[in-house]
Every structure is written in structure tokens, then in C-alpha cells.
Protein backbone atom coordinates (compact mmCIF):
# COMPACT_ATOMS: atom_id res chain seq x y z
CA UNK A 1 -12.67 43.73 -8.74
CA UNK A 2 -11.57 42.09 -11.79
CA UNK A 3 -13.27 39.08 -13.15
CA UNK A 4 -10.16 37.24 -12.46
CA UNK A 5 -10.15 38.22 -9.14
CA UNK A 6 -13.32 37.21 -8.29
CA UNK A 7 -12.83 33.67 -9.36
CA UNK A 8 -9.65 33.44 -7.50
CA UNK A 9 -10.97 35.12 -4.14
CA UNK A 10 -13.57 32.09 -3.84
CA UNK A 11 -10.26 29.45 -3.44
CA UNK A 12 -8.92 29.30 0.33
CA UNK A 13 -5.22 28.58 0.46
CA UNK A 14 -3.80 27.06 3.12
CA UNK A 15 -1.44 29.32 5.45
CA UNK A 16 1.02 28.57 3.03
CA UNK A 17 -0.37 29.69 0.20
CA UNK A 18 -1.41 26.21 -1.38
CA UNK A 19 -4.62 24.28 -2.42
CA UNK A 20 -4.71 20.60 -2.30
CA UNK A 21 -5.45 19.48 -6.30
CA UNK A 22 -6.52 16.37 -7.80
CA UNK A 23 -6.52 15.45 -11.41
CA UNK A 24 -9.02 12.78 -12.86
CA UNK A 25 -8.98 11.46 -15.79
CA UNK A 26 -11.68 13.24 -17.88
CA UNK A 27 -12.93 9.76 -20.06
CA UNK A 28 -12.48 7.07 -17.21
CA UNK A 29 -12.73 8.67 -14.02
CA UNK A 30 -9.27 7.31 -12.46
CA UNK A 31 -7.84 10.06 -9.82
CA UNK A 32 -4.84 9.75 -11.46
CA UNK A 33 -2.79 12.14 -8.53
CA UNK A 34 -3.10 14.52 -5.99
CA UNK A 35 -0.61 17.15 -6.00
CA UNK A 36 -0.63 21.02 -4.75
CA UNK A 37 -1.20 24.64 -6.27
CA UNK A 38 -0.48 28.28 -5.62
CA UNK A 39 -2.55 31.04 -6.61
CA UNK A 40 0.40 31.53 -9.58
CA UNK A 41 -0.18 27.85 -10.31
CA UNK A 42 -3.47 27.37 -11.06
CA UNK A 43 -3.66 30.99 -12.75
CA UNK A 44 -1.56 29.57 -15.14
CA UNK A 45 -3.51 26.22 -15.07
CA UNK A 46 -6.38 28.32 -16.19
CA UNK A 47 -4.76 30.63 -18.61
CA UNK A 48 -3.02 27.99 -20.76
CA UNK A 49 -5.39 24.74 -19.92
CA UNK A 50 -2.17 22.09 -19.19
CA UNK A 51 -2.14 21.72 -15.61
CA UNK A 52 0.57 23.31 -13.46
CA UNK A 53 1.55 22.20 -9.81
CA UNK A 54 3.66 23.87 -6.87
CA UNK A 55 6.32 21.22 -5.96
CA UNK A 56 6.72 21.22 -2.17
CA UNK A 57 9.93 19.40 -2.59
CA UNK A 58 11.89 21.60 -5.06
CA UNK A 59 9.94 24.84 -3.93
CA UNK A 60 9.33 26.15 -7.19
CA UNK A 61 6.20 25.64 -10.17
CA UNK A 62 6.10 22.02 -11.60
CA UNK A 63 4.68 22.33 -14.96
CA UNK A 64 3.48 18.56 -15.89
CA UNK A 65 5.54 16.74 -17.78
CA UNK A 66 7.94 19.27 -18.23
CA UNK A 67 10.58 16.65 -17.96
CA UNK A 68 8.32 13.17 -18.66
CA UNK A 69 6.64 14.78 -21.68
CA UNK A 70 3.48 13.25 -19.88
CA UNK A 71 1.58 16.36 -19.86
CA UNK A 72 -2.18 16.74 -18.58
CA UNK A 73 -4.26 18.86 -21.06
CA UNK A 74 -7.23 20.22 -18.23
CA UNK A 75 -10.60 20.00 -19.68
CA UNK A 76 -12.34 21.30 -16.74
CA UNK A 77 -11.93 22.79 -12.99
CA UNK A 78 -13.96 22.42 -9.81
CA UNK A 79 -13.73 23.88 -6.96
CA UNK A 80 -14.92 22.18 -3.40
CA UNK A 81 -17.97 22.84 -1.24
CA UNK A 82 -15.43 24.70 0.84
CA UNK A 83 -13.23 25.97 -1.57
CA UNK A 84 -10.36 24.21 -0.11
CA UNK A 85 -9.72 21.59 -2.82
CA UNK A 86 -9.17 21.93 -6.52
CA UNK A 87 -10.46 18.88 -8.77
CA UNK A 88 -8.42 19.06 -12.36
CA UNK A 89 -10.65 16.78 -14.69
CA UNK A 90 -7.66 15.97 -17.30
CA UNK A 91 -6.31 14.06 -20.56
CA UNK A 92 -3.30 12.53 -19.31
CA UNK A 93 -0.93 12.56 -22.74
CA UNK A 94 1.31 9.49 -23.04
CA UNK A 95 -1.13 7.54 -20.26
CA UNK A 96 1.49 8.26 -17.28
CA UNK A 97 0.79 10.78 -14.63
CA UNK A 98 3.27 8.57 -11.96
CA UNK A 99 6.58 8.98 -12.05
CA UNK A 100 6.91 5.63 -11.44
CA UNK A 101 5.97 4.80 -14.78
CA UNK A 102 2.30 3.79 -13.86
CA UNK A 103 -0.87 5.54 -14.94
CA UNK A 104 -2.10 6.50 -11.14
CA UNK A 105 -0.05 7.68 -8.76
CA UNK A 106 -3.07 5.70 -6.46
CA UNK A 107 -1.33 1.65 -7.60
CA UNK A 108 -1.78 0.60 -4.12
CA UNK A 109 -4.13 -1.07 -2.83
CA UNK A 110 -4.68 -2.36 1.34
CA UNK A 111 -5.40 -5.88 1.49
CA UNK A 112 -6.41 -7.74 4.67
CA UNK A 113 -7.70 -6.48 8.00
CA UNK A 114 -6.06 -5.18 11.29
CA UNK A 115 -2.46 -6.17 11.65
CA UNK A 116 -2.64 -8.91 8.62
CA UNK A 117 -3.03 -5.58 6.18
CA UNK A 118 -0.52 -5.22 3.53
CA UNK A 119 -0.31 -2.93 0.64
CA UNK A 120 -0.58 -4.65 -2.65
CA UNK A 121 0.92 -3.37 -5.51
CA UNK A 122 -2.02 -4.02 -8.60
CA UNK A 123 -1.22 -1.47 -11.15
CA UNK A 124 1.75 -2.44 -13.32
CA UNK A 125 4.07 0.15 -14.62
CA UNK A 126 3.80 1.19 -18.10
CA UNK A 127 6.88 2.51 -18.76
CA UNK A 128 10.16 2.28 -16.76
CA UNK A 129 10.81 5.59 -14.95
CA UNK A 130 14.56 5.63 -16.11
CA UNK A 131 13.24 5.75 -19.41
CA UNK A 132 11.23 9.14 -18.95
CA UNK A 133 13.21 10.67 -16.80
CA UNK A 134 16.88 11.49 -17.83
């Protein structure tokens, strides 16, 4: 068994083949998104240190900020008690890991109790999504 083996065979992938992963914010401590991996994902994750994502939605790798420019630069990995969750502790470049502009993808917050609770929007946007993605 190869050393990169090892490492890999102590991450349990869901039956599809993917790893729930959050990046943090390596200075401030913001979970900045949560967002999923394959074993080819966060190979690459560890082989070039900018993070890299399966996207669900267009079935295919999602390499950060391949589109934004808002790349996250991974300064360190964890791995769960389980092994079922991936922690990415990262330098968000350009401050925006949302793609709607804000620096959290978490900028919602639940205000109130029972059926008075509303989601309150209290992160602004930085940067107007039409104006990173083209």
C-alpha cells in the first residue's frame, strides 16, 4: 500500500463516491462554504494545495474560482472523528467564496422563534455576482 493510499483509505465516501467538505477561513475562523469532494477531488486538493470541489449540479470537478478568480489556497486538511467529513482550513483570495458576491456562503441568519422565524439577510455582498461571473 502506497503512502497515498493509506491516507485516502481512512476517508469514507458516501455511496456516491463523495465527502461532505467545509472550508474555513484559516486567519478568522468564518466557515466560509460547504461544498462536496471525490476521491479525484481532494487528491488534487492535496497535490496542488488550491482547493478542488465535485459539483453535484454540473457533474464534473469544480476547481475554485476557476471562473470568479476567487480561488482558496488550502493551508491545512482535517479529517472527521468518522472520517466522513473533510474540513479545508483556507485563504480565500479576493475575500469571496459565495457566488453571490458575499464572503460566506453562511449570510443568513434565523431570527425569531416558532412560526415568527424569518431568515435575515446580515452579510452584505462585496462584489456584484454579474461582475465575477461572465
Amino acid at each position: 500500500m502506497t503512502q497515498e493510499t493509506h491516507w485516502l483509505s481512512a476517508v469514507h465516501f458516501d455511496d456516491k463516491g463523495l465527502i461532505p467538505a467545509i472550508a474555513q477561513d484559516v486567519d478568522s475562523g468564518v466557515v466560509l462554504m460547504i461544498a462536496w469532494m471525490n476521491a479525484e477531488a481532494l487528491e488534487e486538493t492535496v497535490a496542488t494545495a488550491r482547493a478542488v470541489y465535485w459539483s453535484r449540479s454540473r457533474n464534473r470537478l469544480w476547481r475554485k474560482g476557476e471562473e470568479s478568480g476567487n480561488v482558496q489556497i488550502v493551508h491545512e486538511i482535517r479529517l472527521d472523528c468518522d472520517g466522513d467529513v473533510v474540513l479545508l482550513k483556507v485563504r480565500q483570495e479576493g475575500g469571496i467564496a459565495c457566488h453571490t458576491g458575499r464572503e460566506s456562503c453562511f449570510f443568513r441568519r434565523l431570527d425569531g422563534a416558532s412560526e415568527k422565524a424569518v431568515w435575515t439577510t446580515v452579510d452584505p455582498v462585496l462584489k456584484d455576482p454579474e461582475l465575477i461571473y461572465k
